[in-house]
Protein backbone atom coordinates (compact mmCIF):
# COMPACT_ATOMS: atom_id res chain seq x y z
CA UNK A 1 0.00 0.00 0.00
CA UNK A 2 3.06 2.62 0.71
CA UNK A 3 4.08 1.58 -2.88
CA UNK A 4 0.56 1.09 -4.45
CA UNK A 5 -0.88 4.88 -3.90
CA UNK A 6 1.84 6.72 -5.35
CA UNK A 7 2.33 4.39 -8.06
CA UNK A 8 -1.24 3.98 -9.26
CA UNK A 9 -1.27 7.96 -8.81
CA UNK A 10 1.73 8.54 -11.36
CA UNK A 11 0.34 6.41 -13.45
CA UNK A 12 -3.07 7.27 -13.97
CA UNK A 13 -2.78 10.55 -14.73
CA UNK A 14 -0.57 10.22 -17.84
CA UNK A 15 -2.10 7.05 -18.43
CA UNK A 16 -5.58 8.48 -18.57
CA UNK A 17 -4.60 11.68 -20.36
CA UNK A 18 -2.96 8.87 -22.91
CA UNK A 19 -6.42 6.92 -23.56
CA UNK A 20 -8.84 9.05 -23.45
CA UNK A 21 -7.22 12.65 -24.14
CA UNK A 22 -8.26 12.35 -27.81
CA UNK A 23 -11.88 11.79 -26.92
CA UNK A 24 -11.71 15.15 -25.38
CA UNK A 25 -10.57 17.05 -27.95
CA UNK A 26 -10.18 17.38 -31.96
CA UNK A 27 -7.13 17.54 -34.23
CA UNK A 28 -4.10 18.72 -32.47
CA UNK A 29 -4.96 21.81 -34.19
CA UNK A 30 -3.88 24.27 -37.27
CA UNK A 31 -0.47 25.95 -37.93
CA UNK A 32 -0.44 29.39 -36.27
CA UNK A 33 1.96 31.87 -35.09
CA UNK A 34 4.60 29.78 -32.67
CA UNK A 35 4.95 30.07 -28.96
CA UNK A 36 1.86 32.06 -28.33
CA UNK A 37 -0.34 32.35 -24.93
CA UNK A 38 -3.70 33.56 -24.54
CA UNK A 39 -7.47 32.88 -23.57
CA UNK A 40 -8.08 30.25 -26.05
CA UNK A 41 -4.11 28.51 -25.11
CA UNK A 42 -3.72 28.43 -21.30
CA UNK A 43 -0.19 26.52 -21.85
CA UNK A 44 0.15 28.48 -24.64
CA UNK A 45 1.65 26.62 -28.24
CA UNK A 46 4.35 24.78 -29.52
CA UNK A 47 6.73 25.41 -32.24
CA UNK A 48 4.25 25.40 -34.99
CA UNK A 49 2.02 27.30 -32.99
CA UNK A 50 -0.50 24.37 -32.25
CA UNK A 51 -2.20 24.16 -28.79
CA UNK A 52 -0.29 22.63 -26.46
CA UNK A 53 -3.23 21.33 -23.94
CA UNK A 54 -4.10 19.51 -27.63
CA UNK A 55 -1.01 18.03 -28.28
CA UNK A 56 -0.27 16.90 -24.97
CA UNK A 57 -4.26 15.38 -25.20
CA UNK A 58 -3.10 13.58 -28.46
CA UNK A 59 0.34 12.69 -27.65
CA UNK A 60 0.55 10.08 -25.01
CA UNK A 61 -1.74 7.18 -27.00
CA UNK A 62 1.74 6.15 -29.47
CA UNK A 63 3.68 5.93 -26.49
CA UNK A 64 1.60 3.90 -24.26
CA UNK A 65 0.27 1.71 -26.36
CA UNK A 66 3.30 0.89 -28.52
CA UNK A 67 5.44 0.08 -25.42
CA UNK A 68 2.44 -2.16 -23.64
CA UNK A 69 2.69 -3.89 -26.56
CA UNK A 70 6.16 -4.59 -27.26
CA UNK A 71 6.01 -5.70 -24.10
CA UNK A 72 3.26 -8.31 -24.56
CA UNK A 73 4.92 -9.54 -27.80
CA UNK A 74 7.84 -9.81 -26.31
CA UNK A 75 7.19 -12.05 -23.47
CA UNK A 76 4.89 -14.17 -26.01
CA UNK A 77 7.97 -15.18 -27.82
CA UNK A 78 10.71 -15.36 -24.57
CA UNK A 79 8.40 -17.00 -21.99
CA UNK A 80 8.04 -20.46 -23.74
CA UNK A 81 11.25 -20.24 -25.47
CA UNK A 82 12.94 -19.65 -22.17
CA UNK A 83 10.78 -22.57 -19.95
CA UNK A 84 11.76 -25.04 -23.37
CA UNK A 85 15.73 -24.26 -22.95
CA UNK A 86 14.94 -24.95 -19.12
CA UNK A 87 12.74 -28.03 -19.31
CA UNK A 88 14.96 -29.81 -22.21
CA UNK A 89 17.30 -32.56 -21.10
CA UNK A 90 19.98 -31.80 -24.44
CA UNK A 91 22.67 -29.44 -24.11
CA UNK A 92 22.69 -28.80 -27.53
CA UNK A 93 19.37 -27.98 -28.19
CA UNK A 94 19.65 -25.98 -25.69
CA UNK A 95 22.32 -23.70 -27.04
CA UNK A 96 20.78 -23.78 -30.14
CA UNK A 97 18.06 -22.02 -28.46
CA UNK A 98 20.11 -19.64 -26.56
CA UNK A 99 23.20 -18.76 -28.45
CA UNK A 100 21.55 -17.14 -31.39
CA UNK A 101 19.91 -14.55 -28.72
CA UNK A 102 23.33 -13.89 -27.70
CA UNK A 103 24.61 -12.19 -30.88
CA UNK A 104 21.09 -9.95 -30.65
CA UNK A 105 22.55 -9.02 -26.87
CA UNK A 106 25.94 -7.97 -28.02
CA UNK A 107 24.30 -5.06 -30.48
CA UNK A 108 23.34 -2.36 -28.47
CA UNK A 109 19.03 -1.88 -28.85
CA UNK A 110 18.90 1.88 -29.81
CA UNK A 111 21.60 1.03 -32.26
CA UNK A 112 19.82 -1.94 -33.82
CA UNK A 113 16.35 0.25 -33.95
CA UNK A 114 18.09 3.38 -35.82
CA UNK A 115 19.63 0.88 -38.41
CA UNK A 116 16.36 -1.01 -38.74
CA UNK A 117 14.33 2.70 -39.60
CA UNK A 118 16.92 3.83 -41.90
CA UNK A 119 16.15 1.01 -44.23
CA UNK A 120 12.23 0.45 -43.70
CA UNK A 121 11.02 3.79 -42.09
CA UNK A 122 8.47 1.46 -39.69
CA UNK A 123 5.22 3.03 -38.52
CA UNK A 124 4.02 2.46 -34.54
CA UNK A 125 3.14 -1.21 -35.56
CA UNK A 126 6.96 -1.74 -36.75
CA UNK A 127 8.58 0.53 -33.81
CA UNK A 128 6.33 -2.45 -31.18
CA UNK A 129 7.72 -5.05 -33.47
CA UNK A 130 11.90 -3.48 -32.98
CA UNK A 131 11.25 -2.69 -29.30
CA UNK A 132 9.80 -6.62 -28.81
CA UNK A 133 12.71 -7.76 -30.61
CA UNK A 134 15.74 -6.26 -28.86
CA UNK A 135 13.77 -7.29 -25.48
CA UNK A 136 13.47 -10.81 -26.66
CA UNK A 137 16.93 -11.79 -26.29
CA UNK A 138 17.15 -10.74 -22.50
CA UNK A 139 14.12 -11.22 -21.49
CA UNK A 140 14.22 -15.14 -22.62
CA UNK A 141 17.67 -15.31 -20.94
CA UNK A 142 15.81 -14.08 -17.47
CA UNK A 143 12.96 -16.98 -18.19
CA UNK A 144 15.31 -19.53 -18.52
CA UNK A 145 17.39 -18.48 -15.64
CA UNK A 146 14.19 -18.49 -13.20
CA UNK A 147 12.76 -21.72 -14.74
CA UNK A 148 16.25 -23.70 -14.02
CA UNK A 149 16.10 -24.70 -10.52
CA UNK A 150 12.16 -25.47 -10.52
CA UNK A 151 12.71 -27.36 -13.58
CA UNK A 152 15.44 -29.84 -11.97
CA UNK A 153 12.99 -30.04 -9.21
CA UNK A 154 11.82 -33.78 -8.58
CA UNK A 155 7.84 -32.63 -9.14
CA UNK A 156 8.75 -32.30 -12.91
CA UNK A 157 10.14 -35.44 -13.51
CA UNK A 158 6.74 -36.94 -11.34
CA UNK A 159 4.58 -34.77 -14.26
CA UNK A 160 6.51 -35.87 -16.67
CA UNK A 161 5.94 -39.35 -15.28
CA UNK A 162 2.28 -39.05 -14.90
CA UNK A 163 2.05 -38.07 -18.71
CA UNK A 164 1.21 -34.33 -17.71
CA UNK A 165 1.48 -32.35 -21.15
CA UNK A 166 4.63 -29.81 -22.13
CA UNK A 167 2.57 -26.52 -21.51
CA UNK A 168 0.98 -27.42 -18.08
CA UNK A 169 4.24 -28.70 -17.20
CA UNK A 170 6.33 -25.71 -18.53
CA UNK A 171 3.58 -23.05 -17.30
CA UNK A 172 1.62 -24.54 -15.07
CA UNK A 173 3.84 -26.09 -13.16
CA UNK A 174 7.10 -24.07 -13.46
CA UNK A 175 6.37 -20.74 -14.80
CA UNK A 176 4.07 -20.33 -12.03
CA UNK A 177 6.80 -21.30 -9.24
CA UNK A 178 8.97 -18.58 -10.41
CA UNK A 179 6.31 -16.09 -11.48
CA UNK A 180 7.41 -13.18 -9.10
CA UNK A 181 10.71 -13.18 -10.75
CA UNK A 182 9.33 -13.18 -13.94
CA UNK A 183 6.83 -10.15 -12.53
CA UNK A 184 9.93 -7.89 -11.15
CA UNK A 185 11.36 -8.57 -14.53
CA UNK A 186 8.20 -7.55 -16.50
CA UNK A 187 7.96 -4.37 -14.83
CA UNK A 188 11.54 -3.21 -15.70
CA UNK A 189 10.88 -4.70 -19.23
CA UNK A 190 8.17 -2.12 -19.38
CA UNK A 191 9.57 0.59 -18.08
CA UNK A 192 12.72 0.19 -21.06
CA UNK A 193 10.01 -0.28 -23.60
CA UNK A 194 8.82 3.42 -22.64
CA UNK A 195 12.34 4.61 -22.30
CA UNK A 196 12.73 3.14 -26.19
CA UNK A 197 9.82 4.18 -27.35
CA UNK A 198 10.28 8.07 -26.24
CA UNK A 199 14.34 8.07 -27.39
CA UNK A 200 12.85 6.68 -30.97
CA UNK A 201 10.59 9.05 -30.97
CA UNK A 202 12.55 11.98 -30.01
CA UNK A 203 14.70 10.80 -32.92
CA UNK A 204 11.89 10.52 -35.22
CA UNK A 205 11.71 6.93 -35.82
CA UNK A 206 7.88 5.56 -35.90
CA UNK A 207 6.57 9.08 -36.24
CA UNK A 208 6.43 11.65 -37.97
CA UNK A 209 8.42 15.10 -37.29
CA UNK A 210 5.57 16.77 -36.43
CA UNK A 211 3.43 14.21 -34.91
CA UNK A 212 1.18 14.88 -31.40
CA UNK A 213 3.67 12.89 -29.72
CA UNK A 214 5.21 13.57 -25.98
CA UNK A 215 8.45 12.82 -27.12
CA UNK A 216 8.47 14.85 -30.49
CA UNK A 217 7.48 17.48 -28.38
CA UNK A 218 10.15 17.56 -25.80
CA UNK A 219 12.24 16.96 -28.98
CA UNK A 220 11.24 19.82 -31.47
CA UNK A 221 10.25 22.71 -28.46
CA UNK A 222 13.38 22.84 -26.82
CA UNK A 223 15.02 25.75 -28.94
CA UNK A 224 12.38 27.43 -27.22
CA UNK A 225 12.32 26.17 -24.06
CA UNK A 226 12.93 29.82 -22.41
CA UNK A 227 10.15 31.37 -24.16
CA UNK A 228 7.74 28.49 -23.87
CA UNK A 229 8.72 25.78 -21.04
CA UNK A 230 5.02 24.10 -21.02
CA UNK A 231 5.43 22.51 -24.33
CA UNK A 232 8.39 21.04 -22.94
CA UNK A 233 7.93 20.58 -19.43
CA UNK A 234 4.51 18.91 -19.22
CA UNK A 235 5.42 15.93 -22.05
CA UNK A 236 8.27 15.39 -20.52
CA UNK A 237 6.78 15.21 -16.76
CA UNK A 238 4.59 12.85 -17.73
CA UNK A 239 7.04 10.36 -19.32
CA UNK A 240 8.36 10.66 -16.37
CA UNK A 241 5.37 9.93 -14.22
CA UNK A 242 4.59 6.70 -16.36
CA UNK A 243 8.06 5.41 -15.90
CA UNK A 244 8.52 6.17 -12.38
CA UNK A 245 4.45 4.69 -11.38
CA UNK A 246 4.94 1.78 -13.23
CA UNK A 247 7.60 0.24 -10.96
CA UNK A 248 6.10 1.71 -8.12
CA UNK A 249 3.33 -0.06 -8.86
CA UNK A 250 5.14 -3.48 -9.80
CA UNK A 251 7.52 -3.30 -6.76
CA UNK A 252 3.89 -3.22 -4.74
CA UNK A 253 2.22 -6.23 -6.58
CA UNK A 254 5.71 -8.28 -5.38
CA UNK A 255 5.74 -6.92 -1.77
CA UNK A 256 1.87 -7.82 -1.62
CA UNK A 257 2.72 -11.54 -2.10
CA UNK A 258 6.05 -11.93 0.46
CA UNK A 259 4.64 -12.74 3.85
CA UNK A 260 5.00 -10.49 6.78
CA UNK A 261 8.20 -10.96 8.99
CA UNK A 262 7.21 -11.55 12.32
CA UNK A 263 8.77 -9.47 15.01
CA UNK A 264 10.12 -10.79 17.60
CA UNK A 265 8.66 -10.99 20.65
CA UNK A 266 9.26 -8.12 23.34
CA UNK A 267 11.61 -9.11 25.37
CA UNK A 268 13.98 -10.31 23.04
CA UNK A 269 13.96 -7.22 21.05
CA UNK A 270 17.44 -4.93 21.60
């Protein structure tokens, strides 16, 4: 709960703002006269002289969704390819599995997602696609790392005995014993998926330049930053806030399944 409040308050704010901010307004708005304030702009307008309140409405959507789903696809592909290199008995297969993932590991991800756009230019569906792939590789190594000692466990080999099948061996059975590992992990999986997602988009890769984006808009306001902060500011507060809630919020889903230490009784206390 000390975790959980402050957590589920970062996040819903820029999480709310990123669903349903476009149901609350229009198009980010026409070209006007840049960095301008006034009645019809309380946080005035960006560098293209669009509303701000607008674009910050509009901009959150590309990176929420893209990174929840990078996410998702990438613990479709690592989770069973992770429990298979820890269930299998061969050592070979087992580095056939694994050492390809390796090479992936040794090229840095923002590296490997700038090359990618310079030769396809993806969209947001290709950016989920780059960000799932350069998680893949780790996140399969942290699966099969966690699944290792509950796999050796005697209750497999019973299963296995008892003609249980693969899946409700692998996930049933295992994935569940080390499943707050695999949570911790998911929740700093996440948070890098954001981080990627905003750094490609602050470079312009899966949007355009002038896209309603949070990122673009740190990005292409800060020459102006000293005449108009809230263009910059407010985007990049709420990146921020996402970030930071979601492993608030992650670190209190683990500490609400360890049990309580017991203190020790009065007497024996120093």
């Amino acid at each position: 709960m000390r975790r959980f409040l402050p957590g589920a308050a970062l996040v819903g704010v820029p999480l709310a703002l990123a669903l349903l901010g476009p149901l609350f307004t229009g198009e980010p708005g026409p070209r006007g006269v840049s960095y301008t304030s006034g009645a019809g702009h309380p946080l005035g307008t960006d560098f293209m002289g669009r509303d701000v309140v607008a674009q910050v409405l509009h901009g959150g959507r590309t990176v929420v969704v893209v990174a929840l789903a990078a996410t998702v696809l990438a613990y479709a592909v690592a989770l069973p390819l992770g429990l298979a290199a820890a269930l299998t008995d061969h050592r070979r297969i087992e580095d056939l599995m694994m050492r390809p993932l390796d090479v992936l590991l040794a090229v840095p991800s923002l590296l490997l997602i700038l090359l990618v756009a310079a030769v396809f230019s993806p969209g947001a569906s290709g950016l989920a696609l780059l960000i799932a792939l350069v998680n893949i590789p780790d996140a399969a190594r942290i699966v099969r790392a966690a699944a290792a000692g509950p796999a050796a466990a005697p209750s497999v080999e019973a299963l296995r005995m008892q003609g249980e099948t693969w899946w409700r061996t692998a996930v049933g059975h295992v994935g569940r014993t080390c499943l707050r590992t695999l949570a911790a992990d998911a929740g700093i999986r996440l948070t890098g998926a954001l981080y990627l997602v905003a750094t490609a988009a602050f470079l312009g890769v899966g949007v355009t330049p002038d896209a309603a984006d949070w990122a673009v808009m740190v990005d292409r306001n800060r020459p102006g930053l000293s005449v108009q902060p809230w263009a910059v500011i407010v985007p990049a507060v709420l990146i921020v806030a996402l970030t930071t809630g979601t492993n608030l919020l992650f670190d209190a889903a683990l500490e609400g399944g360890r049990p309580a230490r017991r203190r020790p009784p009065k007497g024996l206390r120093r």
